[in-house]
Protein backbone atom coordinates (compact mmCIF):
# COMPACT_ATOMS: atom_id res chain seq x y z
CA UNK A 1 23.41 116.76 89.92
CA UNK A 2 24.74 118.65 92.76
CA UNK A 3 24.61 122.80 92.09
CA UNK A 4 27.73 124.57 93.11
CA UNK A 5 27.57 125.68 95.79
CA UNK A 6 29.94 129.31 95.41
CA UNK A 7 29.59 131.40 92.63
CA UNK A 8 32.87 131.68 89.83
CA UNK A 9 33.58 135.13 89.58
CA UNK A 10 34.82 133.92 86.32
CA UNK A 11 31.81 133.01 84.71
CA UNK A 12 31.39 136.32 83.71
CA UNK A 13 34.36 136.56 81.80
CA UNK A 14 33.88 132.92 79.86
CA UNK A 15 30.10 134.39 79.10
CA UNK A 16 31.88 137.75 77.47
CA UNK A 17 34.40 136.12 76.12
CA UNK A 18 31.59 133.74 74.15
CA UNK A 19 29.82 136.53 73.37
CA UNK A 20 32.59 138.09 70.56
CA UNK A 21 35.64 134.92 70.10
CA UNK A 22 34.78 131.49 68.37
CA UNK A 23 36.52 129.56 70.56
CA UNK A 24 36.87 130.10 74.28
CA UNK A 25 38.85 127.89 76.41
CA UNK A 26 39.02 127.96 80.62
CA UNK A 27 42.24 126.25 81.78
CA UNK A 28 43.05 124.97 85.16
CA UNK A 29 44.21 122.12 87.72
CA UNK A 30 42.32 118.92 87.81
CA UNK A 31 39.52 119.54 90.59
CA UNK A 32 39.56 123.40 90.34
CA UNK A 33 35.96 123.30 89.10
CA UNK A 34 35.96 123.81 85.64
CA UNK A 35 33.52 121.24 84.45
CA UNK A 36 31.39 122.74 87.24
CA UNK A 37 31.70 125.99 85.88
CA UNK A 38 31.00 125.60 82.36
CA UNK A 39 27.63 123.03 83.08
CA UNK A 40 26.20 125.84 85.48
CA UNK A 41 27.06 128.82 85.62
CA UNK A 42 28.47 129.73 82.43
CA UNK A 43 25.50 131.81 80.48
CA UNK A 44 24.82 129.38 77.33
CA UNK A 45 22.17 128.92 74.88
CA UNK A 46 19.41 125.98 75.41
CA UNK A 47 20.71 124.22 72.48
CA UNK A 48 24.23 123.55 73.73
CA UNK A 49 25.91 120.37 73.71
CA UNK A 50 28.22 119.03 76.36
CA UNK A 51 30.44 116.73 75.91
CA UNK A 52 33.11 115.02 78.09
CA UNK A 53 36.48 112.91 76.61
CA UNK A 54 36.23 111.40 80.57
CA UNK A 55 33.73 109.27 78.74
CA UNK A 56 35.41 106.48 76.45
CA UNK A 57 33.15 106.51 73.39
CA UNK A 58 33.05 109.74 72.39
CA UNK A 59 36.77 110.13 73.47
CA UNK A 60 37.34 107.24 71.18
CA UNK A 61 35.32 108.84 68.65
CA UNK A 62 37.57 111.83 68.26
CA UNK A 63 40.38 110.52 68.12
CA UNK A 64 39.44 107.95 64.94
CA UNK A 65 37.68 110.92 62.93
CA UNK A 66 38.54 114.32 64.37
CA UNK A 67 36.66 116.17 61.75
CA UNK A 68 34.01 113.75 61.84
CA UNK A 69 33.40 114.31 65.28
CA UNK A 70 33.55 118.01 65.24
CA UNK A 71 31.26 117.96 61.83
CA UNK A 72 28.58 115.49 63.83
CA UNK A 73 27.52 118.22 66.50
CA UNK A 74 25.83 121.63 66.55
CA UNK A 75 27.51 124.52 68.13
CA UNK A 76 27.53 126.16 71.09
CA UNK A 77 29.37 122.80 71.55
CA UNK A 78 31.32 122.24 75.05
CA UNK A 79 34.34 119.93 75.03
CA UNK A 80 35.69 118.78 78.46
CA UNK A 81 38.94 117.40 79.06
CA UNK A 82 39.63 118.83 75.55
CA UNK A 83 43.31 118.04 75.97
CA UNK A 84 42.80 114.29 76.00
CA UNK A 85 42.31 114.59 71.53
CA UNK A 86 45.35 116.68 70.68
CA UNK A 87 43.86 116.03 66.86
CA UNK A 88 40.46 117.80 68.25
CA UNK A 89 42.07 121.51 67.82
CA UNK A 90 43.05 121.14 64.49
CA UNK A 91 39.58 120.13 63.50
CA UNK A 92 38.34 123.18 65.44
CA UNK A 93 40.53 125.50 63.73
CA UNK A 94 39.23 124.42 59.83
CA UNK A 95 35.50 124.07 61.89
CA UNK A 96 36.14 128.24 62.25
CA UNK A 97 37.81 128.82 59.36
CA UNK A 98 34.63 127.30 57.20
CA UNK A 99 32.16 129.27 59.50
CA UNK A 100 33.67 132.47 61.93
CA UNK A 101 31.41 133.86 64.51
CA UNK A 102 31.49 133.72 68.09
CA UNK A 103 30.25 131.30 70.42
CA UNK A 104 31.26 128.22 69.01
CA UNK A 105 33.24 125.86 71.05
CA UNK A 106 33.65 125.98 74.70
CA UNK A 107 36.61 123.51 76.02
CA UNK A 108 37.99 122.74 79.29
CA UNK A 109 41.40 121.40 80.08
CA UNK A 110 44.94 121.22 82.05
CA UNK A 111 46.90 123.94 81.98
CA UNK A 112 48.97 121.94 79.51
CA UNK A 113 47.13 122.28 76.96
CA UNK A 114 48.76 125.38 75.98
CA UNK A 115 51.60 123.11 75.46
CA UNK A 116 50.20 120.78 73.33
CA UNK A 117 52.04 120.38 69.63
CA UNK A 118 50.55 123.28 67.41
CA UNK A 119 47.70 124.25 69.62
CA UNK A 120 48.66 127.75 69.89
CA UNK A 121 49.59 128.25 66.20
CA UNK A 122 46.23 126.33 64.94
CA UNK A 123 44.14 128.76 67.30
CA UNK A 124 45.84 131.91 66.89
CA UNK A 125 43.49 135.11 66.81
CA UNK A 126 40.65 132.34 67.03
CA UNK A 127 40.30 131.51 70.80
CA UNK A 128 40.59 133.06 73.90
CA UNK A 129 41.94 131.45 77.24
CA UNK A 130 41.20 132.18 80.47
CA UNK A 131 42.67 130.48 83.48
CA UNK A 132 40.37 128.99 86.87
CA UNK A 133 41.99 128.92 89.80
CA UNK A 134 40.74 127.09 92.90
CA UNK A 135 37.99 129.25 94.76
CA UNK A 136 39.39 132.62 96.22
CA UNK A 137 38.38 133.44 100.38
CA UNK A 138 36.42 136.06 98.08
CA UNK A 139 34.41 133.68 96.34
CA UNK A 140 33.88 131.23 99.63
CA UNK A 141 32.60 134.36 101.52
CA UNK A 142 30.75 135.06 98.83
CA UNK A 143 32.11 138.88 97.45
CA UNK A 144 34.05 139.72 95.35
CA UNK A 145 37.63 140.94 96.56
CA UNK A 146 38.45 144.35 95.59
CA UNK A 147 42.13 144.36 97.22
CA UNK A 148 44.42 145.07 93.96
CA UNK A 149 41.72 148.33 93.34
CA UNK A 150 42.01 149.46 96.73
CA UNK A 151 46.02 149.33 96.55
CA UNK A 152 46.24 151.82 93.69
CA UNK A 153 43.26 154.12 94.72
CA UNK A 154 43.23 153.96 98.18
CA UNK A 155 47.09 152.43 99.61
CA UNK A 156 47.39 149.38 101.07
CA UNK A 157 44.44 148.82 103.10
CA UNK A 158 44.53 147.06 106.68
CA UNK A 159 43.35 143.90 107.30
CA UNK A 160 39.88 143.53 110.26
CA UNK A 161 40.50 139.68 110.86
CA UNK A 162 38.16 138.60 113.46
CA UNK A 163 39.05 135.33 113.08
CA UNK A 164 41.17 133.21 115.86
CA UNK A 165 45.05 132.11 114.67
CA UNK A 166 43.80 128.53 114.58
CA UNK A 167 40.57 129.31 111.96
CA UNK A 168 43.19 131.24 109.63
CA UNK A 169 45.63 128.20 109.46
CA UNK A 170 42.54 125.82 108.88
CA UNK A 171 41.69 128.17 106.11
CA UNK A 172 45.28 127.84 104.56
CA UNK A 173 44.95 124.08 105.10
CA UNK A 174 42.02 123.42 103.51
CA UNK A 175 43.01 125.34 100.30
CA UNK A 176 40.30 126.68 98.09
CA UNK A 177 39.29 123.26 95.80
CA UNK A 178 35.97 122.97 95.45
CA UNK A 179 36.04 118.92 97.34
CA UNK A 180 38.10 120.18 100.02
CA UNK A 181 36.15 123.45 100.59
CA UNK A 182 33.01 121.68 100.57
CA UNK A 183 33.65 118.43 103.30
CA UNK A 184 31.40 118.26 105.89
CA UNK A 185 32.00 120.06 109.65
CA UNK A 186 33.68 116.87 111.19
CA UNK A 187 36.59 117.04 108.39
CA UNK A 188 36.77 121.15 109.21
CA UNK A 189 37.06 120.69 113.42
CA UNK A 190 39.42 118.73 112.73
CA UNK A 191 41.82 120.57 110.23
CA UNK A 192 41.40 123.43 113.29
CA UNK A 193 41.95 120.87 115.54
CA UNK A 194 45.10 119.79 114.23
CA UNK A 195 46.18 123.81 113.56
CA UNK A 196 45.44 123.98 117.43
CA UNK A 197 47.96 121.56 117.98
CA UNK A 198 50.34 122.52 115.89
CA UNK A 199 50.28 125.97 117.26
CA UNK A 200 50.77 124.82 121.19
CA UNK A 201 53.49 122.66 120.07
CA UNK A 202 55.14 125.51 118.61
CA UNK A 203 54.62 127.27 122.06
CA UNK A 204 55.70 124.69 123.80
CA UNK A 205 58.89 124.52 121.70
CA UNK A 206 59.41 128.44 122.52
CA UNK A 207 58.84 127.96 125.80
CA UNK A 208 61.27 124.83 126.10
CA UNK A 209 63.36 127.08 124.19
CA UNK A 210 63.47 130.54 126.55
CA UNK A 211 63.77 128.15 129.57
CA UNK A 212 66.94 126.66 128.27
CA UNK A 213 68.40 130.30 127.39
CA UNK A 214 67.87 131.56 130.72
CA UNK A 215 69.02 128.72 132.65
């Protein structure tokens, strides 16, 4: 397996949020890197069992005997793609019920599965959500961003960008998901090649533009 290669600043959270709710779940868009997170650098016990619904047998599994399923494994147990087995929450929620303490059950999913038929009622005051975004310029660089604490201690702090106009647009461009971030230096020269060009065609438009109005 390929290690991340940037840490989550929201591992942290999951890992405290583990540490005193039975159920914790991290929420996201497809790709953001929460399977990723959860397998490495989420602090779990040895013992922990992952478990994807990408994979069709136990995905089948679940959704024949939801209880069953849940009843078959030890906890810490992690559930990917949780959202795939509506049914699987329900199960969760009596799993809890028969035996509260924290730690339990890790899941991943959409965002949607907020929205799922009588998620939020079965899990109420039993799990904890927390939401992963694609990676932050913070987390690519490497540090964590302190911007919203400097605003209301300090005032709006001024930016030291040392970077040309073309690097910042490749930076927009590329985006912060984990596949994008990560392609090799060929796919990168060219996302700031083609912000180059967009730029001096935007020039060239301005130019075009002022040369017309003067004429």
């Amino acid at each position: 397996m390929v290690k991340s290669l940037h840490t989550r600043f929201l591992a942290d959270r999951v890992s405290a949020a583990l540490d005193d709710t039975p159920v914790v779940a991290v929420v996201g868009a497809r790709q953001a890197g929460k399977s990723t997170l959860v397998r490495e650098q989420v602090a779990l016990p040895s013992r922990a069992v992952y478990v994807t619904f990408d994979d069709p047998v136990p995905l089948a599994a679940a959704r024949a005997d939801p209880d069953g399923f849940i009843d078959s494994y030890d906890v810490p147990l992690v559930l990917d793609e949780a959202q795939r087995v509506p049914e699987i929450f329900r199960a969760i929620k009596r799993a809890v019920d028969r035996h509260r303490r924290p730690g339990r059950y890790l899941l991943t999913g959409s965002a949607d599965v907020l929205h799922l038929p009588r998620v939020s009622e079965s899990l109420a005051g039993r799990m904890e959500v927390l939401t992963l975004w694609p990676l932050s310029q913070g987390e690519l660089a490497g540090r964590r961003e302190t911007f919203v604490d400097r605003v209301f201690s300090e005032g709006l702090p001024v930016a030291d960008v040392h970077e040309s106009l073309a690097q910042l647009v490749g930076r927009v461009v590329r985006g912060g998901f984990p596949d994008a971030v990560t392609r090799d230096a060929r796919y990168s020269s060219l996302l700031i090649s083609c912000a180059e060009s967009l730029h001096g065609q935007a020039a060239l438009r301005d130019g075009s533009y002022a040369i017309q109005r003067s004429s």
